[in-house]
C-alpha atoms as a PDB file:
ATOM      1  CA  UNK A   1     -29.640 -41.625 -28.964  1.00  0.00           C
ATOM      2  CA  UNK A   2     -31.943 -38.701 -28.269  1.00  0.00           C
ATOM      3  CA  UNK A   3     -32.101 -37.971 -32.447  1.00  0.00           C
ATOM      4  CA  UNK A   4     -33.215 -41.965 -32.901  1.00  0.00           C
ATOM      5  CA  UNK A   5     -36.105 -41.399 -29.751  1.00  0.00           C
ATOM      6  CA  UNK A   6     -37.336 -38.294 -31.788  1.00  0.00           C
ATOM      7  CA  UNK A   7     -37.541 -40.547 -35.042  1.00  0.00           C
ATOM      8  CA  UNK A   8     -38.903 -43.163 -33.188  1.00  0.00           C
ATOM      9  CA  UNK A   9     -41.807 -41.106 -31.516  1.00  0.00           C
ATOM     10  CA  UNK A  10     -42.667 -39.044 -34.836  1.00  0.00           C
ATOM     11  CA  UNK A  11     -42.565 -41.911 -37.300  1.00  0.00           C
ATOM     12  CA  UNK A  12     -45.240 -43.850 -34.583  1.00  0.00           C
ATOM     13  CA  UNK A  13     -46.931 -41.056 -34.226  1.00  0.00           C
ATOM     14  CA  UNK A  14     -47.217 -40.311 -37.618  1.00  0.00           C
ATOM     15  CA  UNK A  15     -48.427 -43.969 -38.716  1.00  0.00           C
ATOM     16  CA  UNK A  16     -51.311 -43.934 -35.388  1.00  0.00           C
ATOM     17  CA  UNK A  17     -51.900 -40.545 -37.323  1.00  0.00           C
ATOM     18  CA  UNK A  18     -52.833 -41.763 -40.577  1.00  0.00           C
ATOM     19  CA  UNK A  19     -54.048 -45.136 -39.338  1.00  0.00           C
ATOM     20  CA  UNK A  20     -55.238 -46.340 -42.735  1.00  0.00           C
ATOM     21  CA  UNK A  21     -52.654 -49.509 -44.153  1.00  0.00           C
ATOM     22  CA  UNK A  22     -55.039 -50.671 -46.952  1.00  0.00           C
ATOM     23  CA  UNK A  23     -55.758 -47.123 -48.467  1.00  0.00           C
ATOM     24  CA  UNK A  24     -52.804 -44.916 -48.363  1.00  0.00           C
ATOM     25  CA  UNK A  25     -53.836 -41.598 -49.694  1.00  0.00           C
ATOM     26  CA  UNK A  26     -52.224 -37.877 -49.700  1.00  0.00           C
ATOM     27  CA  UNK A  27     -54.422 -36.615 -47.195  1.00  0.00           C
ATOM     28  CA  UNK A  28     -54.085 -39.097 -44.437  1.00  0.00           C
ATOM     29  CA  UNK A  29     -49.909 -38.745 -45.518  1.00  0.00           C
ATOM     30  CA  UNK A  30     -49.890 -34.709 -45.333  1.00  0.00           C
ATOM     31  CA  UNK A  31     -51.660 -35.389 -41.693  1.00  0.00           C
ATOM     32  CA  UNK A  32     -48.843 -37.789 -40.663  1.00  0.00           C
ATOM     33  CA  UNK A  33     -46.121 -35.627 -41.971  1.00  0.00           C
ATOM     34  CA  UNK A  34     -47.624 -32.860 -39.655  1.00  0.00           C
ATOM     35  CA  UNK A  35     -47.296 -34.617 -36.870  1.00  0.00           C
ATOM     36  CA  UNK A  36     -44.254 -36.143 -37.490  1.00  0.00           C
ATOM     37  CA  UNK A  37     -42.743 -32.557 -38.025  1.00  0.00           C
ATOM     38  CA  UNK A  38     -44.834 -31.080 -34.789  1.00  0.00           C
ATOM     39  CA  UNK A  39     -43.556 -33.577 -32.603  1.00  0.00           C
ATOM     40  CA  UNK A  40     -40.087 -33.264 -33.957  1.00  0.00           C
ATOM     41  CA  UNK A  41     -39.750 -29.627 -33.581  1.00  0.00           C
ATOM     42  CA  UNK A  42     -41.652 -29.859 -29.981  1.00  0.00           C
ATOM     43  CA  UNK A  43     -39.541 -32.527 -28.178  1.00  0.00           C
ATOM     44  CA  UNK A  44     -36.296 -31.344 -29.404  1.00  0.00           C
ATOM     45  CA  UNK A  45     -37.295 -27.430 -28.568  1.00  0.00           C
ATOM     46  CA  UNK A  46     -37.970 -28.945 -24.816  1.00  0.00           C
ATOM     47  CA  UNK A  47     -34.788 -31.282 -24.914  1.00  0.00           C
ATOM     48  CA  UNK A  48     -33.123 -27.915 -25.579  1.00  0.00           C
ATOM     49  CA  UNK A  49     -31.670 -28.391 -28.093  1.00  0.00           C
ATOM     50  CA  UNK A  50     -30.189 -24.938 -29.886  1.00  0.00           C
ATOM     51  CA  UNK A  51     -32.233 -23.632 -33.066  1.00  0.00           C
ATOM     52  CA  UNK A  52     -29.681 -24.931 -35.245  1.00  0.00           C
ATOM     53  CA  UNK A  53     -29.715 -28.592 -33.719  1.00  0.00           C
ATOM     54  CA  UNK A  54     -33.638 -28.184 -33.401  1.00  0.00           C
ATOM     55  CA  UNK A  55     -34.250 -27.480 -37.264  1.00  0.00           C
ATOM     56  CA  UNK A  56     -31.525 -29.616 -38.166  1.00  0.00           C
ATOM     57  CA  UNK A  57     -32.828 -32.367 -36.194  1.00  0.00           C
ATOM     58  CA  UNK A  58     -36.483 -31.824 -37.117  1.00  0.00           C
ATOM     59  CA  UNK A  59     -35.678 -31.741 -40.760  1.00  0.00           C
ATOM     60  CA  UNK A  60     -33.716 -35.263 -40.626  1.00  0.00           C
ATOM     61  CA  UNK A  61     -36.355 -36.856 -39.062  1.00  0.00           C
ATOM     62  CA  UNK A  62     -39.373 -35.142 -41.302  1.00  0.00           C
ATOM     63  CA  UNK A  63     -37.579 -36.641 -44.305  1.00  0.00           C
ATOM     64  CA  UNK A  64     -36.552 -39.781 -42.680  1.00  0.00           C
ATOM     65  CA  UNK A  65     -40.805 -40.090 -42.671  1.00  0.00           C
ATOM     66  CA  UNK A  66     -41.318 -38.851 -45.615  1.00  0.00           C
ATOM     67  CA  UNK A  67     -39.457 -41.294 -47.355  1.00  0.00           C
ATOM     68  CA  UNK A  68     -40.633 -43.712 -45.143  1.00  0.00           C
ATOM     69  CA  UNK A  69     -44.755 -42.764 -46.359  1.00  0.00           C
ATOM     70  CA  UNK A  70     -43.710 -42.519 -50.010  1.00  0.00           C
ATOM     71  CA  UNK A  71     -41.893 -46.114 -50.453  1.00  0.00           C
ATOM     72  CA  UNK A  72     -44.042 -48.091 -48.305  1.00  0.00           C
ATOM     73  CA  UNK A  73     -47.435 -46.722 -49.333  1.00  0.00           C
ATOM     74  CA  UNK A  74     -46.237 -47.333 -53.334  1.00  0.00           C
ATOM     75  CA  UNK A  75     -45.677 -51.094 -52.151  1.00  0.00           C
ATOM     76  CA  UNK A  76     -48.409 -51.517 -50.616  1.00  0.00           C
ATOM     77  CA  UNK A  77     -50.668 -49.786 -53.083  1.00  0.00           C
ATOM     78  CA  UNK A  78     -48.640 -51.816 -56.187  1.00  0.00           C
ATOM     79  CA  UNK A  79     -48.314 -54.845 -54.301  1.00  0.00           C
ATOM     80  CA  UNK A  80     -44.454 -55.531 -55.273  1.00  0.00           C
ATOM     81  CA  UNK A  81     -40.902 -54.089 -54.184  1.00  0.00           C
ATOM     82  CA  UNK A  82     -41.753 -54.025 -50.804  1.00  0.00           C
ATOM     83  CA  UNK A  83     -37.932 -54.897 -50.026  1.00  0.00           C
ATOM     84  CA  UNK A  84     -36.947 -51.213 -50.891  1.00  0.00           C
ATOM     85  CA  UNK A  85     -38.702 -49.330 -47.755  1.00  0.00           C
ATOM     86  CA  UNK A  86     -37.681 -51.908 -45.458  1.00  0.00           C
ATOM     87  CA  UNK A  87     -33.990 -51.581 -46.765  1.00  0.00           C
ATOM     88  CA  UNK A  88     -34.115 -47.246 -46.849  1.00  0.00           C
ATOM     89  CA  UNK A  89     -35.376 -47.789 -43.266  1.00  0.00           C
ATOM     90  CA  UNK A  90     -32.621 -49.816 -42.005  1.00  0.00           C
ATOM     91  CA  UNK A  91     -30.058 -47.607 -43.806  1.00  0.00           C
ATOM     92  CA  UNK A  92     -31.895 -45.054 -42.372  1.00  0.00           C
ATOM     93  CA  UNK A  93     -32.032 -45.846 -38.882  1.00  0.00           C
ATOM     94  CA  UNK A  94     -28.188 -46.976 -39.599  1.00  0.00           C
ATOM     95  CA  UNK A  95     -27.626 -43.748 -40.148  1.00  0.00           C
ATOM     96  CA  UNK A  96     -28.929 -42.374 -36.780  1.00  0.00           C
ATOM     97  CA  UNK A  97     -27.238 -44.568 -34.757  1.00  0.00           C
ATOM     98  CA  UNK A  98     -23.739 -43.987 -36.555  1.00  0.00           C
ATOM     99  CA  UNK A  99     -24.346 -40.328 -35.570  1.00  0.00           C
ATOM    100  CA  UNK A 100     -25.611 -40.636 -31.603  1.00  0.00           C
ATOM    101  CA  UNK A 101     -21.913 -39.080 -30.785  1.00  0.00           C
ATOM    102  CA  UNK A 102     -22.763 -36.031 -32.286  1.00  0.00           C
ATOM    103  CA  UNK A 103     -26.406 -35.464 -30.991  1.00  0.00           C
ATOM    104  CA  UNK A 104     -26.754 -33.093 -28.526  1.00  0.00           C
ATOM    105  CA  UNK A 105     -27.419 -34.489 -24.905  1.00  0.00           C
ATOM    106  CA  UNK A 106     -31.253 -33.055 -23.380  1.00  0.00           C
ATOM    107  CA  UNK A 107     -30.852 -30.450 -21.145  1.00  0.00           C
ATOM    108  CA  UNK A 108     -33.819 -28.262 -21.237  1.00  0.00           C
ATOM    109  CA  UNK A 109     -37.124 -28.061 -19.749  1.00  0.00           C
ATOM    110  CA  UNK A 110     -38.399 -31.709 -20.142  1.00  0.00           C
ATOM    111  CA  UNK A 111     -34.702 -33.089 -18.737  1.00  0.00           C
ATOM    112  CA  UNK A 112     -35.659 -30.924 -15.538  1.00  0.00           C
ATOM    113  CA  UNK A 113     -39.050 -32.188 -15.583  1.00  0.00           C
ATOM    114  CA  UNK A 114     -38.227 -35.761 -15.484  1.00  0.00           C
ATOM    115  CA  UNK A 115     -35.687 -35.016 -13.077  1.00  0.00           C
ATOM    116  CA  UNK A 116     -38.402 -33.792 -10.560  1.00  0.00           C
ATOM    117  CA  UNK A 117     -40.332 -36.684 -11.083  1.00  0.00           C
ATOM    118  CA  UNK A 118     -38.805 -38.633  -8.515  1.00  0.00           C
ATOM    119  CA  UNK A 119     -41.591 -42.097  -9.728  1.00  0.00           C
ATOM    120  CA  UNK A 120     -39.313 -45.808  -8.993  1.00  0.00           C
ATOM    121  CA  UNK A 121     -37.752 -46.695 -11.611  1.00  0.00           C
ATOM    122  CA  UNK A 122     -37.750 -43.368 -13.321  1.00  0.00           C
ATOM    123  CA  UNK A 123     -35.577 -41.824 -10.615  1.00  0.00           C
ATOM    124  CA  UNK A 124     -32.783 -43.965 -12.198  1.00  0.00           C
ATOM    125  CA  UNK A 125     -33.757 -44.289 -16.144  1.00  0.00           C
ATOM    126  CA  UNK A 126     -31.743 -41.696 -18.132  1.00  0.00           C
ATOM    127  CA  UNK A 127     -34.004 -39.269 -19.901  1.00  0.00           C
ATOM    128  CA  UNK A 128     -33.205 -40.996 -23.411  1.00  0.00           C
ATOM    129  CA  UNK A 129     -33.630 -44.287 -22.226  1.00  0.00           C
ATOM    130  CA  UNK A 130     -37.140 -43.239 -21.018  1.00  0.00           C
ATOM    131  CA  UNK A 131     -37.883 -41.526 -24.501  1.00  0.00           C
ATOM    132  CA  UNK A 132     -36.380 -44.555 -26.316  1.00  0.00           C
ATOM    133  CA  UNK A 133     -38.627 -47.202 -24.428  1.00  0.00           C
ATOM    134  CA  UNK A 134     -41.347 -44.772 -25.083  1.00  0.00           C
ATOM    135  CA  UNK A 135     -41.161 -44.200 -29.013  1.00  0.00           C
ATOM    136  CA  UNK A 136     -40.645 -47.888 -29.086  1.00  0.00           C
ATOM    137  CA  UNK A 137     -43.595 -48.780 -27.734  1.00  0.00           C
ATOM    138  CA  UNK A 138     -45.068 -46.154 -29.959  1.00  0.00           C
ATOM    139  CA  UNK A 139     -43.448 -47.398 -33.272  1.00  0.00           C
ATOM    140  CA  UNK A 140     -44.299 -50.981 -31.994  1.00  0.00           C
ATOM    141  CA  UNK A 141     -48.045 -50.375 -32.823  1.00  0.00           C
ATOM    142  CA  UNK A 142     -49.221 -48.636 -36.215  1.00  0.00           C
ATOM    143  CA  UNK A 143     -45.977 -48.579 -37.977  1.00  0.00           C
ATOM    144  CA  UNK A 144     -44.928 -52.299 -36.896  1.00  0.00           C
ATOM    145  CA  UNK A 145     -47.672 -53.299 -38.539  1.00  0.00           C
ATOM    146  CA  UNK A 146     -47.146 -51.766 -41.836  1.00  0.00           C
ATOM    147  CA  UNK A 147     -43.675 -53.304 -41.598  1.00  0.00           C
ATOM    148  CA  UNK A 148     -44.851 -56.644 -40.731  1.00  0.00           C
ATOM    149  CA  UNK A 149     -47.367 -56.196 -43.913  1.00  0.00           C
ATOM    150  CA  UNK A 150     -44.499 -55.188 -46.193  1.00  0.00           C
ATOM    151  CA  UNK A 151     -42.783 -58.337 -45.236  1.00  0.00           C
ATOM    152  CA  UNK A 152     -45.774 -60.792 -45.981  1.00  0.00           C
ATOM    153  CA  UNK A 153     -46.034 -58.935 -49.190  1.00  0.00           C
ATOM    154  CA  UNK A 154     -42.213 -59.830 -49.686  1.00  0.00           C
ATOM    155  CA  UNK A 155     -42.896 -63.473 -49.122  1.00  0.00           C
ATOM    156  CA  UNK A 156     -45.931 -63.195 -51.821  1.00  0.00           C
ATOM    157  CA  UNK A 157     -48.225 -64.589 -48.678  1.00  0.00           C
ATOM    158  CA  UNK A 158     -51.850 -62.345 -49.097  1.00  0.00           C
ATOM    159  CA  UNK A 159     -52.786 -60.319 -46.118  1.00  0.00           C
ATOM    160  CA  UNK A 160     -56.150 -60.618 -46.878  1.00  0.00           C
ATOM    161  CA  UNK A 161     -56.860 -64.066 -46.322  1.00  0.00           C
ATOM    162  CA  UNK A 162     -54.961 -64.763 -43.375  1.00  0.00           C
ATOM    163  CA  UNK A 163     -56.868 -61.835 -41.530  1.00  0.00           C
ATOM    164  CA  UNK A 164     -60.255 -63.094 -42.681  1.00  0.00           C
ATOM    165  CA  UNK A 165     -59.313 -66.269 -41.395  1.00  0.00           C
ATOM    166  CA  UNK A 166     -57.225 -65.664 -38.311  1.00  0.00           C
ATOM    167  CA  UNK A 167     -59.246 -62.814 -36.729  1.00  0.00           C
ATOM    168  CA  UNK A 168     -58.156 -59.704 -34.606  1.00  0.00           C
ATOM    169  CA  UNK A 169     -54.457 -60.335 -36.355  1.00  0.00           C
ATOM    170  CA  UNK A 170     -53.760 -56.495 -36.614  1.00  0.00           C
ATOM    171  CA  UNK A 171     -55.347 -55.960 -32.854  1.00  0.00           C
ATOM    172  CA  UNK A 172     -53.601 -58.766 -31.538  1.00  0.00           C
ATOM    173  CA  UNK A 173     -49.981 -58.075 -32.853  1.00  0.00           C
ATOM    174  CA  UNK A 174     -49.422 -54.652 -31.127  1.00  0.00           C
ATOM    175  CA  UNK A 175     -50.437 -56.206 -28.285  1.00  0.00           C
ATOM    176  CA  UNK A 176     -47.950 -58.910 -28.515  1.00  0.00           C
ATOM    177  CA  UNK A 177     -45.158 -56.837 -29.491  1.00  0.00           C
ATOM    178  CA  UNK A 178     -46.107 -54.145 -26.753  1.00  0.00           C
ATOM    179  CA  UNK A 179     -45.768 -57.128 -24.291  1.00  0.00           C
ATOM    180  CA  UNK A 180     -42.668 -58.827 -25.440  1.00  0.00           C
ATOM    181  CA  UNK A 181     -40.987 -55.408 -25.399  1.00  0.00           C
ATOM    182  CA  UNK A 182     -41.716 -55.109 -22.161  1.00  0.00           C
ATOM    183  CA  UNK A 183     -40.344 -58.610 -20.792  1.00  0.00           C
ATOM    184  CA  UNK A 184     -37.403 -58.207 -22.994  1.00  0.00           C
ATOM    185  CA  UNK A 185     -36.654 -54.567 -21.888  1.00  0.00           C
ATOM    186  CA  UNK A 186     -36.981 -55.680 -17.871  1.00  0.00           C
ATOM    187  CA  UNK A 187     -35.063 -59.017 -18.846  1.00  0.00           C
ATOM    188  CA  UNK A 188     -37.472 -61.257 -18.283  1.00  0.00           C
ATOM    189  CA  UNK A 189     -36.658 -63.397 -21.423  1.00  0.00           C
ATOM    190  CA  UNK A 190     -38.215 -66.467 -19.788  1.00  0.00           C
ATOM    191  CA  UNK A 191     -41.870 -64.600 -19.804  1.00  0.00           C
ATOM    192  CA  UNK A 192     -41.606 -63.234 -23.219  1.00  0.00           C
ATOM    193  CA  UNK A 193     -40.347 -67.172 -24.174  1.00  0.00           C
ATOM    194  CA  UNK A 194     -44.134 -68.720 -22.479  1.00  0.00           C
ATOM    195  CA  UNK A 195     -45.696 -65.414 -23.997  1.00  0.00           C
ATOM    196  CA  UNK A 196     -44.149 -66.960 -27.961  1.00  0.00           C
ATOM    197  CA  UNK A 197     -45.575 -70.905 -26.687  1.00  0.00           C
ATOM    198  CA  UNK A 198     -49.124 -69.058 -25.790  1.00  0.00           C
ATOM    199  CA  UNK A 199     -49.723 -67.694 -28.992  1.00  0.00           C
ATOM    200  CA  UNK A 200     -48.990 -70.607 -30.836  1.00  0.00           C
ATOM    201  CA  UNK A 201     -51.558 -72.555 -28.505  1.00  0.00           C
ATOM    202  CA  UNK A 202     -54.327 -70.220 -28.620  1.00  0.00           C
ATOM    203  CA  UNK A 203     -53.665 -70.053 -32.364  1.00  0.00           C
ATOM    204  CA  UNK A 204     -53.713 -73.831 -33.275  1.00  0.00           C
ATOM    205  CA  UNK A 205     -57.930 -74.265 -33.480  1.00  0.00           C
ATOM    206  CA  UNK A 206     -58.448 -71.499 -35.927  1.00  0.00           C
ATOM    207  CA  UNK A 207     -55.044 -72.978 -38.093  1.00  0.00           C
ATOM    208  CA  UNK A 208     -56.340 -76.600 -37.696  1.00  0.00           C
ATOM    209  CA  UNK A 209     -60.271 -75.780 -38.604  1.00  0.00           C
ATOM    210  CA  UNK A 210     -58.714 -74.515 -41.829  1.00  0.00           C
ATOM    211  CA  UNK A 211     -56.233 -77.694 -42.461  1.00  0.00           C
ATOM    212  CA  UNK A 212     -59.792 -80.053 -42.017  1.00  0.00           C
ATOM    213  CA  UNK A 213     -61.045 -78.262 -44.854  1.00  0.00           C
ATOM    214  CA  UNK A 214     -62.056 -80.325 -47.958  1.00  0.00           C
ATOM    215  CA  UNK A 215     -58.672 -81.210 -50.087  1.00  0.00           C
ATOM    216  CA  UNK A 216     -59.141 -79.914 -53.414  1.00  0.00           C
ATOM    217  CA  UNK A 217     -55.850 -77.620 -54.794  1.00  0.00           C
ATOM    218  CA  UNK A 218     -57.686 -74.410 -53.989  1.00  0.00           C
ATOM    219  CA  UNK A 219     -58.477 -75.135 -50.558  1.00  0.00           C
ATOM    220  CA  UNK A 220     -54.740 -76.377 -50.190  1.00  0.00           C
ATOM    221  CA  UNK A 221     -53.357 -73.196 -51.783  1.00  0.00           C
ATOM    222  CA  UNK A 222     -55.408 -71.430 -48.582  1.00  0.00           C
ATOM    223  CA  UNK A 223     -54.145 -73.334 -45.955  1.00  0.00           C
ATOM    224  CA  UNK A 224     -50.763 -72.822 -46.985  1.00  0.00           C
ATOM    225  CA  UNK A 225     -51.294 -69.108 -47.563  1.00  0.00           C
ATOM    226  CA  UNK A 226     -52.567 -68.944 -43.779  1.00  0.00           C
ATOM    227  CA  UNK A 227     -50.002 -70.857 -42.319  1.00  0.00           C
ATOM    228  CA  UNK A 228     -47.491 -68.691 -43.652  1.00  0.00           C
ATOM    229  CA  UNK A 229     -49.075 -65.587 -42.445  1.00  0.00           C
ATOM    230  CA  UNK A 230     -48.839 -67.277 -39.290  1.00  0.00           C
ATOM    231  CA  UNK A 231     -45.436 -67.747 -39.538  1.00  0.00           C
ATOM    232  CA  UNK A 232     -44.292 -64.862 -41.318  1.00  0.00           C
ATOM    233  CA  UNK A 233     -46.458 -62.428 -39.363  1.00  0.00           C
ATOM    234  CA  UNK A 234     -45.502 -63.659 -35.960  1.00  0.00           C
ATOM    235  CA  UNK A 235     -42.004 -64.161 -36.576  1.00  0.00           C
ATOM    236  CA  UNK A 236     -41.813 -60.425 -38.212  1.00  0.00           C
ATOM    237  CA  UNK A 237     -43.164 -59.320 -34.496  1.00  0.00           C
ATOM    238  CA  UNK A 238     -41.079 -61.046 -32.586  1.00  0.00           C
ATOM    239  CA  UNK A 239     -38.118 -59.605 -34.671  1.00  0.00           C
ATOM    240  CA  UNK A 240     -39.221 -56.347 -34.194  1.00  0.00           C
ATOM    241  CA  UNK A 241     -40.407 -56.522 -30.564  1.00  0.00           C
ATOM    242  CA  UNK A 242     -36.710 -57.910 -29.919  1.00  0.00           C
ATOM    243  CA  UNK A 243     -34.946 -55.379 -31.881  1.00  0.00           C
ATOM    244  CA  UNK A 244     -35.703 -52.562 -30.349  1.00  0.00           C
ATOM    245  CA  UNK A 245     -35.050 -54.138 -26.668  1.00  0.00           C
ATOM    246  CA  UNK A 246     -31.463 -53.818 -27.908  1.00  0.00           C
ATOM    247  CA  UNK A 247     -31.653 -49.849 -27.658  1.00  0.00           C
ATOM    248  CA  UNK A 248     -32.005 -49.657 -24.447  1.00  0.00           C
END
């Protein structure tokens, strides 16, 4: 699992890196790729992993980002296909987990770091498990969000007005999904459950000023565009927030 922490960390990294969702450009992708390669190359050198596993491992997860920049900035820039960089992602991701038998376990100077820590509960979380939680909660924030925009793009539901209607969406989600990860990861199922019932409550005003709004077919056409947002966005964190509970 250490290869899928790496992609995890880099690919979050990368996205907090380039920051932009609206405006993809070259320059902002160049910077993430950076990183994405830095980080790679950095954490698997201190996981001590062998030169051959390092650049091996560094160049899998580069491209795994690159591809991951070039598909979902063309959807979001065109505004269509946005099924195709959700799909390479899962294959790709697929992919990483069919080979965790054949990573290389971390031995090197971070594994005897974190062993010295001697911090409850770290003293008995594995190393990957650590770096796992960590690159989720990582990936859980910038790149999440371009995920969760890809799949209101899917549904043909516009971004736009649901954010200038329900305000602090794209501040608010991270935290959510940062939070249910948490619950979920610690098993507390029956927090992250009243956490899902409080969004929903502290939502309802700004969904129900829009519903009172006069009834001609454009105004309806809104309401049901922000609804689904609603919907679609929160259901697309919750999905993800889950998902990557089952890692660890």
């Amino acid at each position: 699992m250490s290869v899928v922490a790496l992609w995890l960390l880099a690919v979050g990294l990368a996205d907090l890196a380039r920051w932009s969702v609206e405006r993809p450009s070259w320059r902002r992708s160049v910077i993430g790729l950076l990183t994405a390669a830095v980080v790679a190359l950095t954490l698997a050198l201190l996981l001590g992993f062998s030169a051959g596993a390092t650049m091996l491992s560094a160049s899998i997860v580069t491209a795994g980002v690159a591809g991951w920049f070039w598909t979902s900035d063309r959807a979001l820039d065109r505004a269509k296909r946005s099924g195709w960089p959700l799909t390479l992602m899962l294959a790709y991701v697929a992919g990483l987990l069919a080979a965790t038998g054949i990573a290389p376990e971390p031995a090197g100077l971070l594994s005897q770091w974190y062993a010295g820590l001697q911090i409850p509960p770290l003293d008995v979380l594995p190393l990957e498990k650590f770096l796992l939680g960590l690159g989720a909660l990582i990936f859980l924030q910038g790149t999440a969000n371009r995920i969760t925009r890809l799949m209101l793009l899917g549904a043909g539901t516009p971004a736009s007005l649901g954010e200038s209607t329900l305000k602090g969406g794209r501040i608010i989600g991270p935290m959510e999904r940062t939070l249910i990860f948490a619950l979920g990861a610690t098993g507390q199922l029956t927090a992250a459950t009243v956490v899902l019932a409080a969004k929903g409550v502290l939502r309802f005003p700004e969904i129900r000023s829009v519903t009172d709004l006069e009834r001609d077919e454009k105004k309806q056409a809104d309401i049901s565009s922000v609804t689904e947002y609603f919907l679609i966005g929160t259901l697309a964190s919750w999905l993800l927030a889950f998902a990557l509970t089952v890692l660890l």
